[in-house]
C-alpha atoms as a PDB file:
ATOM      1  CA  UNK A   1      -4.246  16.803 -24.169  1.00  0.00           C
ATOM      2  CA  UNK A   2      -4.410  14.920 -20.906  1.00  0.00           C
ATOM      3  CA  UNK A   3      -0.980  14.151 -20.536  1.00  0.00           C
ATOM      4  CA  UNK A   4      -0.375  17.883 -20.915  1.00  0.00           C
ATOM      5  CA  UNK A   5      -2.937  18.715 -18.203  1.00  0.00           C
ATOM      6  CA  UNK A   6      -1.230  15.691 -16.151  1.00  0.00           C
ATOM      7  CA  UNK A   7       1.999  17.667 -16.345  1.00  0.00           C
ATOM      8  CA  UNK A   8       0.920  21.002 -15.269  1.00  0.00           C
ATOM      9  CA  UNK A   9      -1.259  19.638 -12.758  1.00  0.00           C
ATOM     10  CA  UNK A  10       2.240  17.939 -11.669  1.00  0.00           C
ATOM     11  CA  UNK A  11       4.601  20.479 -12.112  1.00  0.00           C
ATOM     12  CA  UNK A  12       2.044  22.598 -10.081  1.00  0.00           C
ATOM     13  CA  UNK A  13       1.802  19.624  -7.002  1.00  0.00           C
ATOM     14  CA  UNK A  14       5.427  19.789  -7.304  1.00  0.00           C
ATOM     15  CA  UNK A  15       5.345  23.086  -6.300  1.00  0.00           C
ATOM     16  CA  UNK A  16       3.210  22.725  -3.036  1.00  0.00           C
ATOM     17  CA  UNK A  17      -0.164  23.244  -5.169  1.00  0.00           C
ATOM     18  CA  UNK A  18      -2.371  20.580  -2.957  1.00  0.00           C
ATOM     19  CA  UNK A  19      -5.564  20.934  -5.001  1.00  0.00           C
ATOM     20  CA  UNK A  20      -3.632  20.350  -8.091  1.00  0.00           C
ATOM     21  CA  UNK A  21      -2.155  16.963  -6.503  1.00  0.00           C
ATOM     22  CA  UNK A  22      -5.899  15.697  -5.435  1.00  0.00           C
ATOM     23  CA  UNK A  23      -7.350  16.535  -8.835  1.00  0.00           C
ATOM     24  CA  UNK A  24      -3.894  14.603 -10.186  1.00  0.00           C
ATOM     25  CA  UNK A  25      -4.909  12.034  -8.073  1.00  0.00           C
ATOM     26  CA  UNK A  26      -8.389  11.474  -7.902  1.00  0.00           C
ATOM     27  CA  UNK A  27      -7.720  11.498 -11.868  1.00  0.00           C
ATOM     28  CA  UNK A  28      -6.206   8.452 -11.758  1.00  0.00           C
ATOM     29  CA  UNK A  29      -6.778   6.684  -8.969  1.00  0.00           C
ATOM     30  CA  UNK A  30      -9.431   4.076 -10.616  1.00  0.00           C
ATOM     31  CA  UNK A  31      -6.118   3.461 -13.449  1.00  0.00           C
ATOM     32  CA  UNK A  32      -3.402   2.504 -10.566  1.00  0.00           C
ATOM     33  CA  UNK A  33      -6.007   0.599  -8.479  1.00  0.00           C
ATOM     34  CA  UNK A  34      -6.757  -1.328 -12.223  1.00  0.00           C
ATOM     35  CA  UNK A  35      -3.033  -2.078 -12.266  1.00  0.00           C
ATOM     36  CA  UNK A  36      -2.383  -2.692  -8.599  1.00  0.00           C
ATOM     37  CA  UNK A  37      -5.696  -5.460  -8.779  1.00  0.00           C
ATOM     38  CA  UNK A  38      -4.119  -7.222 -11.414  1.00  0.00           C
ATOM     39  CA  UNK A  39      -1.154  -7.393 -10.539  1.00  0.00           C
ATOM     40  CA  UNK A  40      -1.290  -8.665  -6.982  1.00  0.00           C
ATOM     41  CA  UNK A  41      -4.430 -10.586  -7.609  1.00  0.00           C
ATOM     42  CA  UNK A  42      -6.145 -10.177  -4.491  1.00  0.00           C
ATOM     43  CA  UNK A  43      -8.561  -7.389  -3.763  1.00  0.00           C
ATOM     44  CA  UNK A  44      -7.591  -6.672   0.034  1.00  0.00           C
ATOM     45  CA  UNK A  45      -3.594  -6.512  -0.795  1.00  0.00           C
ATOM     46  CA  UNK A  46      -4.753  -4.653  -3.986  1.00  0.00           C
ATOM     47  CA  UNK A  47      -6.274  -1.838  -2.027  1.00  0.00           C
ATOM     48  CA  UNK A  48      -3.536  -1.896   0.424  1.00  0.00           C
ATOM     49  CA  UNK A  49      -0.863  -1.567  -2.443  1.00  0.00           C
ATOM     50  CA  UNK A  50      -3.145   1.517  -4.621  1.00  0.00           C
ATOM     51  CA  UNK A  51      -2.140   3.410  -1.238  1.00  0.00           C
ATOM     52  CA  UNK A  52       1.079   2.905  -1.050  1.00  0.00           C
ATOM     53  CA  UNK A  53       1.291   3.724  -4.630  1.00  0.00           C
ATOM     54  CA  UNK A  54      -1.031   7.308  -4.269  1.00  0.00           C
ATOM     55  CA  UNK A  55       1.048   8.039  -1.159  1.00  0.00           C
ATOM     56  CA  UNK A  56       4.226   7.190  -2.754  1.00  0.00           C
ATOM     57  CA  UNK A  57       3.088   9.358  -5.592  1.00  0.00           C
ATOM     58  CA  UNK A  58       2.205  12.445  -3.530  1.00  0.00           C
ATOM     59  CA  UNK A  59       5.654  12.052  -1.863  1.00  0.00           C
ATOM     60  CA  UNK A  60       7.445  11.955  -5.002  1.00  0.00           C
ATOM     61  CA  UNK A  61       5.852  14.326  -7.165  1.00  0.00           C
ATOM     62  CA  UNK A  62       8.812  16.430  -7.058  1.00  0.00           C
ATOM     63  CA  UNK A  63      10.558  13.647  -8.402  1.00  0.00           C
ATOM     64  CA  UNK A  64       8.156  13.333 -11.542  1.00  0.00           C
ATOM     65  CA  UNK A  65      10.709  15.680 -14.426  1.00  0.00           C
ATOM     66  CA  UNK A  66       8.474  15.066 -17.066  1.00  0.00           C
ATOM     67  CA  UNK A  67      10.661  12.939 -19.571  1.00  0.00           C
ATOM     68  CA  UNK A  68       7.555  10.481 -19.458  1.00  0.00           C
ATOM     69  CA  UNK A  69       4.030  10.721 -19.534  1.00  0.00           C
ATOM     70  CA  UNK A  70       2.850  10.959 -16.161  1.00  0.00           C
ATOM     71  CA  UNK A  71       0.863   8.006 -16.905  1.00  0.00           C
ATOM     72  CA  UNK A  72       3.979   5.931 -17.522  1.00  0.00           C
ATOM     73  CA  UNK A  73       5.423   7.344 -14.168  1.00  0.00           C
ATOM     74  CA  UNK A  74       2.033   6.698 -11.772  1.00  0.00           C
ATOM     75  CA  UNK A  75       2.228   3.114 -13.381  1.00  0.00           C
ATOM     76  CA  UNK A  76       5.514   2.364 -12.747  1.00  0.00           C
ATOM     77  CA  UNK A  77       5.180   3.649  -9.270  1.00  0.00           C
ATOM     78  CA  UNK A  78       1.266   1.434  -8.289  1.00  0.00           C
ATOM     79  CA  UNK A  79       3.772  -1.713 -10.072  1.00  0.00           C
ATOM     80  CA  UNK A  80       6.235  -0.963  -7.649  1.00  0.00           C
ATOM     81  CA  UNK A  81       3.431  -1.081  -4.944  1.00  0.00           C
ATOM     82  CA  UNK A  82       2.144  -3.461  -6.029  1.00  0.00           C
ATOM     83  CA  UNK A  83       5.487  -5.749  -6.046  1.00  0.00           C
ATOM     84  CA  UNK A  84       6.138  -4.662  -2.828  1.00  0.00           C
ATOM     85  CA  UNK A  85       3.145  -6.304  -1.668  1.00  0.00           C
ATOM     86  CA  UNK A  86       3.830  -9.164  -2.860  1.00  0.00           C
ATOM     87  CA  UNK A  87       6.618  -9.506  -1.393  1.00  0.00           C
ATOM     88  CA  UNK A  88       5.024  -8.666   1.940  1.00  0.00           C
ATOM     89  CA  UNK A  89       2.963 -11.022   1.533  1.00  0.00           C
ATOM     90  CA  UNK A  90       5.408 -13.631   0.762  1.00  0.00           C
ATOM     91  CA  UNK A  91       6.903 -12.934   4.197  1.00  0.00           C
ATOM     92  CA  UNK A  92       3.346 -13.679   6.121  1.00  0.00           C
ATOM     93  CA  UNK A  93       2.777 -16.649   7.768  1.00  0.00           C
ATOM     94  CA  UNK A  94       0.187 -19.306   5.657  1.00  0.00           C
ATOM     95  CA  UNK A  95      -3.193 -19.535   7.063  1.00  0.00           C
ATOM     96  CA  UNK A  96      -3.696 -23.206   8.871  1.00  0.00           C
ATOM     97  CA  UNK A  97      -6.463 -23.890   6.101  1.00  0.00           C
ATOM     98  CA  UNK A  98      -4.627 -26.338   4.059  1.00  0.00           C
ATOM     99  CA  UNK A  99      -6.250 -25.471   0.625  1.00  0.00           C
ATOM    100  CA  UNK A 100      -6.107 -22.103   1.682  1.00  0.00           C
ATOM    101  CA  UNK A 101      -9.266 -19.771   1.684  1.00  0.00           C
ATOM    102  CA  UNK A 102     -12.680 -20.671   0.270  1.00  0.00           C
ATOM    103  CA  UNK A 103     -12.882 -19.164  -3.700  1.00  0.00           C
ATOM    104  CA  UNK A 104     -15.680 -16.550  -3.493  1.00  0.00           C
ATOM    105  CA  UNK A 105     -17.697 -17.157  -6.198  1.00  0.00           C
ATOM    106  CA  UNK A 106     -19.080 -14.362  -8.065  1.00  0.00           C
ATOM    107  CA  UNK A 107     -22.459 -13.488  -8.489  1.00  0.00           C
ATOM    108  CA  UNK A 108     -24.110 -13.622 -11.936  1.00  0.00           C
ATOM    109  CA  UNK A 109     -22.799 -11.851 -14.473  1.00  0.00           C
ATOM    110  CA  UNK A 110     -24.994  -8.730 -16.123  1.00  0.00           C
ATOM    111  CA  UNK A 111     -23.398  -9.506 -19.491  1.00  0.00           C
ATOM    112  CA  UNK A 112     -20.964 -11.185 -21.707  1.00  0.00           C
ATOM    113  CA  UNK A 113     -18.550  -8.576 -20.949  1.00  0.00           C
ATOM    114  CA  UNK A 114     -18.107  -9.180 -17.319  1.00  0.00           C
ATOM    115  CA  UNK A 115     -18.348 -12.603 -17.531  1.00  0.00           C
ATOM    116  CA  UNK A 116     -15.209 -12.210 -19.730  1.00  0.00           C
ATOM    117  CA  UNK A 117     -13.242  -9.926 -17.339  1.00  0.00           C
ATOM    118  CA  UNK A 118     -13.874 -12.272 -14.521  1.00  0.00           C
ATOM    119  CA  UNK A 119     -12.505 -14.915 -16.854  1.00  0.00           C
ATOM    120  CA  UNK A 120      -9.448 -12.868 -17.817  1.00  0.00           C
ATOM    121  CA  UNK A 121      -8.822 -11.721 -14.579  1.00  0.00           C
ATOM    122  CA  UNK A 122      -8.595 -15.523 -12.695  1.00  0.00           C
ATOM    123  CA  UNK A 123      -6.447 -16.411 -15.846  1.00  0.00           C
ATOM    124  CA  UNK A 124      -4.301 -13.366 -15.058  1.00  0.00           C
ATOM    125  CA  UNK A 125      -3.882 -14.731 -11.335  1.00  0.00           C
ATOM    126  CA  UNK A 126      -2.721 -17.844 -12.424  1.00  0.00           C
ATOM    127  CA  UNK A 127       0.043 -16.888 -14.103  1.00  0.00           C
ATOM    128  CA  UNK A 128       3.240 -16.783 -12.632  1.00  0.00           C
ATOM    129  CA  UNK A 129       4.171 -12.813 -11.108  1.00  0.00           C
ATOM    130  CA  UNK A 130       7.049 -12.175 -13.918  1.00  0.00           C
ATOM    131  CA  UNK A 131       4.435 -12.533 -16.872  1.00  0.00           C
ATOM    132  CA  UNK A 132       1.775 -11.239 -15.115  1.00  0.00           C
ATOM    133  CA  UNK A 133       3.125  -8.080 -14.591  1.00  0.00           C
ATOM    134  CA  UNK A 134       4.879  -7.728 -18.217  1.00  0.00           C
ATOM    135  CA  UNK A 135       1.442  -8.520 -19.691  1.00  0.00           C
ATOM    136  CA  UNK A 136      -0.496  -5.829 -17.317  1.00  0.00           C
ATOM    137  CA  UNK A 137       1.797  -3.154 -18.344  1.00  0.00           C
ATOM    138  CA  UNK A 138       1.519  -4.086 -21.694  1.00  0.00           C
ATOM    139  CA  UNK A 139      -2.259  -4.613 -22.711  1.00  0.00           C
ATOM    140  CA  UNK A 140      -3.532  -2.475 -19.929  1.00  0.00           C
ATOM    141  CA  UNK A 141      -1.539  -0.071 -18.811  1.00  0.00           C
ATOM    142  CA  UNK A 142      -0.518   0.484 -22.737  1.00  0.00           C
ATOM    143  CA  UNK A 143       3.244   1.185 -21.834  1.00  0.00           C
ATOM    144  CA  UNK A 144       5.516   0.281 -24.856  1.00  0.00           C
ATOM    145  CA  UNK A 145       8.516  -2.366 -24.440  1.00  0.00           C
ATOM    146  CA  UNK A 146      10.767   0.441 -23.487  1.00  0.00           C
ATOM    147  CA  UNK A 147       8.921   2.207 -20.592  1.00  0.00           C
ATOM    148  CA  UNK A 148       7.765  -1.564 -19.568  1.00  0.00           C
ATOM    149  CA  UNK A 149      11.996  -2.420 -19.484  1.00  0.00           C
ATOM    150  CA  UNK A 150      12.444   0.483 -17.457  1.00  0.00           C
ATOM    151  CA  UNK A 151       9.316   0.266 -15.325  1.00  0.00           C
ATOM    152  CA  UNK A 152      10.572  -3.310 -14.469  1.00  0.00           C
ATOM    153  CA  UNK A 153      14.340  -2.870 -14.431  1.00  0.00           C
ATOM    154  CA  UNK A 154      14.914  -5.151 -17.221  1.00  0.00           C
ATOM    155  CA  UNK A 155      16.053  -5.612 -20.675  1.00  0.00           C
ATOM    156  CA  UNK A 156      13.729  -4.974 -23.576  1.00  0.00           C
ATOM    157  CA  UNK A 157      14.253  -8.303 -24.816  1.00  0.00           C
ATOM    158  CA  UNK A 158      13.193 -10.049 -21.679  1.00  0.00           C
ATOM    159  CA  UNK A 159       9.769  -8.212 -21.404  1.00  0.00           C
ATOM    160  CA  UNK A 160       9.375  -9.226 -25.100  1.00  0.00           C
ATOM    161  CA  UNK A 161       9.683 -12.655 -24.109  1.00  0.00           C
ATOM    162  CA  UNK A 162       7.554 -12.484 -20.630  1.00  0.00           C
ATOM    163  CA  UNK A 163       4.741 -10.902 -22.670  1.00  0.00           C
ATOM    164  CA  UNK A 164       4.943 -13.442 -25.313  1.00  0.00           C
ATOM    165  CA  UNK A 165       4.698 -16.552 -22.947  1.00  0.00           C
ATOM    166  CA  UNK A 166       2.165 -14.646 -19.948  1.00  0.00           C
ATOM    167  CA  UNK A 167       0.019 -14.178 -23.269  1.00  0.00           C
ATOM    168  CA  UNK A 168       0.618 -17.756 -24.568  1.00  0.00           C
ATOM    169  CA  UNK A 169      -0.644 -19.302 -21.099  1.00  0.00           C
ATOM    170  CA  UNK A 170      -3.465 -16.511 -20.851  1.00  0.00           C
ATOM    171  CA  UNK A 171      -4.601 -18.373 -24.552  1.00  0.00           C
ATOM    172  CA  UNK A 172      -4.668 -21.840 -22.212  1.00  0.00           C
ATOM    173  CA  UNK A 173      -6.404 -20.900 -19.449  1.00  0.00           C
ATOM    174  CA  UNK A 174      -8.847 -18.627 -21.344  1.00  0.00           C
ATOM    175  CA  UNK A 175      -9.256 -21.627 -24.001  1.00  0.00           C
ATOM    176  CA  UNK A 176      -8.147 -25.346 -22.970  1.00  0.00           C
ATOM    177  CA  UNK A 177      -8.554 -26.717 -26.672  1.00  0.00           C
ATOM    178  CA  UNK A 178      -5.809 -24.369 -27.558  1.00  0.00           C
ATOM    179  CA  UNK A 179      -2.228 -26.066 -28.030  1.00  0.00           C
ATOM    180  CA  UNK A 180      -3.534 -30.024 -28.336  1.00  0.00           C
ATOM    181  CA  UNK A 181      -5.110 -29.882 -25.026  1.00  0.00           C
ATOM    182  CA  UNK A 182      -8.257 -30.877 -26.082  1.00  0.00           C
ATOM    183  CA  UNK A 183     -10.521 -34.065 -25.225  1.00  0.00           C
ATOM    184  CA  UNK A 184     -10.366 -36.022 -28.186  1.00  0.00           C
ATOM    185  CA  UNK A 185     -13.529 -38.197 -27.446  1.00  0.00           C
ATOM    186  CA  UNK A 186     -15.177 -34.758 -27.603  1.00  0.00           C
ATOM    187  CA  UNK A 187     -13.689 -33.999 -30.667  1.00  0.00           C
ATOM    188  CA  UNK A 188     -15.390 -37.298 -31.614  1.00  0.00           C
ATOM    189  CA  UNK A 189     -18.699 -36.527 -30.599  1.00  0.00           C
ATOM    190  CA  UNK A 190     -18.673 -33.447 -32.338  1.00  0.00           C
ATOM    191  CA  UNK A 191     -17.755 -35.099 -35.654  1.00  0.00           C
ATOM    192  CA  UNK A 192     -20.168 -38.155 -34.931  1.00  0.00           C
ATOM    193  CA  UNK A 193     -23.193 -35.811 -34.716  1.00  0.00           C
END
């Protein structure tokens, strides 16, 4: 049903209809910024590349036919932002800090469940760019190998395999006695007492 209402509200922007493109907009907004976040990793350049993506997307609504969901489309257009910004920032110069800026830490957690996300979202940054964005397209954009292959410009096989090992380090970061690497004098304790 939304996807339908995506699509006329679309086909409608398409066609000059600006209310229809703010409500198409506004709709998703919190969805590309969510992608956009985790994909660059930093909140600043994240906000800076959810622009580019809703202007890009108001500039190329015309452009939207309608073979995917619009979903799928806004998604692969805030990735392309959000790679963009990347690469921007790639190309500014490193601050004269030499370990770089101070980590915020965050305040306490409400519950369990943000406590998690801010655990799964450092993980996410520390994976390397190619896995991180196969895995956000995957598990929360909830774009299917194909659409993630043509989203990214690559072969199904390959995002099968980037998702496979961005998951496999997101299970070691999230969990360090995963995959042998843990302290075997705790191990002892444990079985001591």
């Amino acid at each position: 049903m939304r996807d339908e209402r995506d699509s006329i509200l679309a086909d409608r922007a398409a066609h000059g209809d600006r209310r229809a493109l703010e409500l198409l907009l506004d709709r998703h907004v919190d969805r590309i910024h969510a992608v956009c976040r985790r994909v660059v990793a930093d909140p600043e350049d994240a906000l800076d590349a959810t622009q580019e993506a809703m202007i890009a997307i108001a500039r190329g609504i015309d452009r939207f036919d309608g073979r995917a969901a619009f979903t799928t489309w806004s998604y692969r257009v805030a990735t392309n932002a959000a790679l963009d910004e990347l690469r921007r920032r790639r190309r500014r110069p490193v601050p004269a800090h030499p370990d770089g800026p101070d980590p915020v830490a965050p305040g306490p957690a409400t519950d369990d469940r943000a406590a998690t996300r801010l655990d799964v979202d450092a993980a996410l940054r520390e994976l390397p760019e190619e896995f991180r964005v196969a895995v956000v397209l995957r598990d929360l954009c909830d774009l299917d190998y194909a659409e993630i292959a043509d989203v990214l410009a690559i072969p199904p096989g390959t995002v099968r395999s980037r998702i496979s090992r961005g998951r496999a380090l997101l299970v070691k970061r999230l969990d360090p006695d995963v995959g042998g690497n843990r302290d075997p004098s705790a191990a002892r304790q444990s079985d001591d007492g």
